[in-house]
Protein backbone atom coordinates (compact mmCIF):
# COMPACT_ATOMS: atom_id res chain seq x y z
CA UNK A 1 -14.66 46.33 33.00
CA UNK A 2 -10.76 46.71 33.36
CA UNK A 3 -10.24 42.76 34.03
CA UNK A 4 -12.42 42.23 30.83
CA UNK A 5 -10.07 44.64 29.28
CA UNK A 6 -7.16 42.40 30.40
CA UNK A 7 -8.15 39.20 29.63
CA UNK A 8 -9.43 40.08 25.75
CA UNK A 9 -6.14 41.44 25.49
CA UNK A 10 -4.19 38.33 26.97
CA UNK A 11 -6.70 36.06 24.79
CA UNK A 12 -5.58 38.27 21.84
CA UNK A 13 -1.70 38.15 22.46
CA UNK A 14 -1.67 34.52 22.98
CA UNK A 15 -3.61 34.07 19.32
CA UNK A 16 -1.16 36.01 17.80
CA UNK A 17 0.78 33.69 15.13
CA UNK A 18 4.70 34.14 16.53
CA UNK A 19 6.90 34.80 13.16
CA UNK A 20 8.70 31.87 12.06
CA UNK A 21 6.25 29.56 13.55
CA UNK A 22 5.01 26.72 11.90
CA UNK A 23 1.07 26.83 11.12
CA UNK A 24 -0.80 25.05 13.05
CA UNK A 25 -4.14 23.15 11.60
CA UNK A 26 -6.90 21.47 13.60
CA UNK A 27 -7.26 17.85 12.89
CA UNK A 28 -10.39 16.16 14.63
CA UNK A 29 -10.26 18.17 17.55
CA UNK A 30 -6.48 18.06 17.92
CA UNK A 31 -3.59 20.65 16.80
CA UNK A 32 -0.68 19.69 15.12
CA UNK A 33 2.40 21.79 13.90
CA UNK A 34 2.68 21.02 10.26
CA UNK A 35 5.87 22.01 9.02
CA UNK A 36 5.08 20.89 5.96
CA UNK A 37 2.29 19.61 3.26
CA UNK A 38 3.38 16.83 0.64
CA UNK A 39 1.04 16.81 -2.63
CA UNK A 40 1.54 13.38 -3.50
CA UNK A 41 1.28 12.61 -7.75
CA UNK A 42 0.34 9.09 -8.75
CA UNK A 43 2.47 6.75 -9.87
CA UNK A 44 5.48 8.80 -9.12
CA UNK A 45 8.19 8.83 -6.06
CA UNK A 46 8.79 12.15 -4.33
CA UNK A 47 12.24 12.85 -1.66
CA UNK A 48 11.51 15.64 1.20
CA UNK A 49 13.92 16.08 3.79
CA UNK A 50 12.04 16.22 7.29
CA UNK A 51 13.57 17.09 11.10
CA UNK A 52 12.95 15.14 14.00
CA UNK A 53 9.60 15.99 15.92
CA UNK A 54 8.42 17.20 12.41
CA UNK A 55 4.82 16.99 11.58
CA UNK A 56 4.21 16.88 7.98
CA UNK A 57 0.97 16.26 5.90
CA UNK A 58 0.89 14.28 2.45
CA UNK A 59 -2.11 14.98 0.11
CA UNK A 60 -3.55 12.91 -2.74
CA UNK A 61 -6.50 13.15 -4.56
CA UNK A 62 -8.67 10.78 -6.54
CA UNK A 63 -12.65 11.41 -7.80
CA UNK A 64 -15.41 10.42 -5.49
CA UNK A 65 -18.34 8.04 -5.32
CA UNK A 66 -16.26 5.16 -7.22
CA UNK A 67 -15.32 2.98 -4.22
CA UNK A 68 -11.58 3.64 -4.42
CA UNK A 69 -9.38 5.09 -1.66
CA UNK A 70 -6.06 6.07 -0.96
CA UNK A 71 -4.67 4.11 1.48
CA UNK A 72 -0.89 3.85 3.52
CA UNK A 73 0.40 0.74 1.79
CA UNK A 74 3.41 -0.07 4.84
CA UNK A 75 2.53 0.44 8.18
CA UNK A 76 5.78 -0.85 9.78
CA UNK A 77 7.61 2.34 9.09
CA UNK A 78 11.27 3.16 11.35
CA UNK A 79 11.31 6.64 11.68
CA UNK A 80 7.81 8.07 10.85
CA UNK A 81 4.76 7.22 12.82
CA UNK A 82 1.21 7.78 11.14
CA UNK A 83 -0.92 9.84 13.64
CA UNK A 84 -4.31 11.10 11.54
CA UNK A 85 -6.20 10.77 8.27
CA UNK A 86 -9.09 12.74 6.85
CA UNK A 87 -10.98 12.33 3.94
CA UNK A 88 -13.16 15.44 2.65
CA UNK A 89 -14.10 16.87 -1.35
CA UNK A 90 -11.61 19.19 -2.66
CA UNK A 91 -14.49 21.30 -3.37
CA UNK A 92 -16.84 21.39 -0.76
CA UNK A 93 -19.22 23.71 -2.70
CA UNK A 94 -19.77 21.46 -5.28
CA UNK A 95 -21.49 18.37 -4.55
CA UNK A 96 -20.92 16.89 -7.62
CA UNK A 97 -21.21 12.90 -8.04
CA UNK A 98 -17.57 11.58 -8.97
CA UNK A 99 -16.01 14.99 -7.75
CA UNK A 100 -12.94 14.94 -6.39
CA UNK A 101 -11.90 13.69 -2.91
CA UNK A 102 -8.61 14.90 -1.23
CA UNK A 103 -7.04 12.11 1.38
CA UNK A 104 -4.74 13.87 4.41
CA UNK A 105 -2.22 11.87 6.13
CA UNK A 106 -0.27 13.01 9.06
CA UNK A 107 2.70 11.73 9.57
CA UNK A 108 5.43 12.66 12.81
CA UNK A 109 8.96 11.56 12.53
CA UNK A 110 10.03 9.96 15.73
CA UNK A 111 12.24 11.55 18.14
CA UNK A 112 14.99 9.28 17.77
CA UNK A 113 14.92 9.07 14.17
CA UNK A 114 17.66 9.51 12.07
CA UNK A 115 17.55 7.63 8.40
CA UNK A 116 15.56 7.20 5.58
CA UNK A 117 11.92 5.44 4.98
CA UNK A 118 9.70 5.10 2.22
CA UNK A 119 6.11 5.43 2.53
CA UNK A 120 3.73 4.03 -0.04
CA UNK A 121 0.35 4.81 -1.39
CA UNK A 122 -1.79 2.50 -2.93
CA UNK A 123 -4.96 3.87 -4.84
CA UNK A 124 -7.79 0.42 -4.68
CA UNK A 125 -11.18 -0.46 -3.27
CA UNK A 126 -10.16 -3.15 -0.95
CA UNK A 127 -7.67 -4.13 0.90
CA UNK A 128 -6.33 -7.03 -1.20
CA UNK A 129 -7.42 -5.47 -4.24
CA UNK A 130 -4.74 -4.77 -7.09
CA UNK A 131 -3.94 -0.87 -6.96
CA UNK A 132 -4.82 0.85 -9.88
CA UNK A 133 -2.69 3.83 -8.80
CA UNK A 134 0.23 4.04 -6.37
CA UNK A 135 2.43 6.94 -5.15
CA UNK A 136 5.98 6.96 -3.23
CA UNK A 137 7.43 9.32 -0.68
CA UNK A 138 11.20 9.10 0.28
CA UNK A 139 11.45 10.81 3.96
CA UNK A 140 15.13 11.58 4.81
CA UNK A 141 15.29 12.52 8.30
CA UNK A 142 17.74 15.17 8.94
């Protein structure tokens, strides 16, 4: 009974969220440190400033069920490495044809990083499609 006493409360202080500590979100089985979250607007250009060994997420949305998809336009990127996307409704309630659709991308910037990329989004149903939408992040690695 005592060592069951000891290791709920070791389980317990080790899930404790430490204060200042980034949050940390499960991504297919995996845990990443996202410092922060990006919501991306179409057909705009956004600046965040980033650290090195940063994990940050970028967000865009689009409806469902009409082929499209968000997708990382450059993949030969200096300082930022892609490392996950998800795809899921924004709603998950509401299983509404054409509802909305929230892409993820995680990104890490490289531990030897120090400069400026651009990533870019393209919003189309195939690969060498057109775009319809597109959306622009300037990451300045601090």
């Amino acid at each position: 009974m005592k060592k069951a006493l000891i290791v709920l409360s070791l389980m317990l202080f080790i899930t404790m969220p430490t204060a200042g500590a980034a949050p940390i979100e499960a991504v297919n089985g995996c845990q990443y440190p996202i410092s922060m979250t990006v919501i991306a607007e179409s057909d705009s250009s956004q600046i965040i400033n980033v650290k090195v060994g940063d994990y940050f997420k970028v967000t865009l949305e689009a409806a469902g069920g009409t082929g499209y998809s968000w997708q990382l336009d450059n993949k030969n990127m200096d300082f930022v490495e892609a490392v996950d996307k998800t795809v899921a409704p924004v709603n998950p309630n509401l299983h509404l044809a054409g509802g909305k659709v929230r892409w993820e991308f995680y990104f890490r910037v490289k531990p030897d990083a120090l400069g400026q990329d651009t990533l870019q989004f393209c919003l189309r149903r195939g690969q060498n499609e057109m775009p319809v939408k597109k959306a622009w992040l300037i990451i300045i690695v601090q």
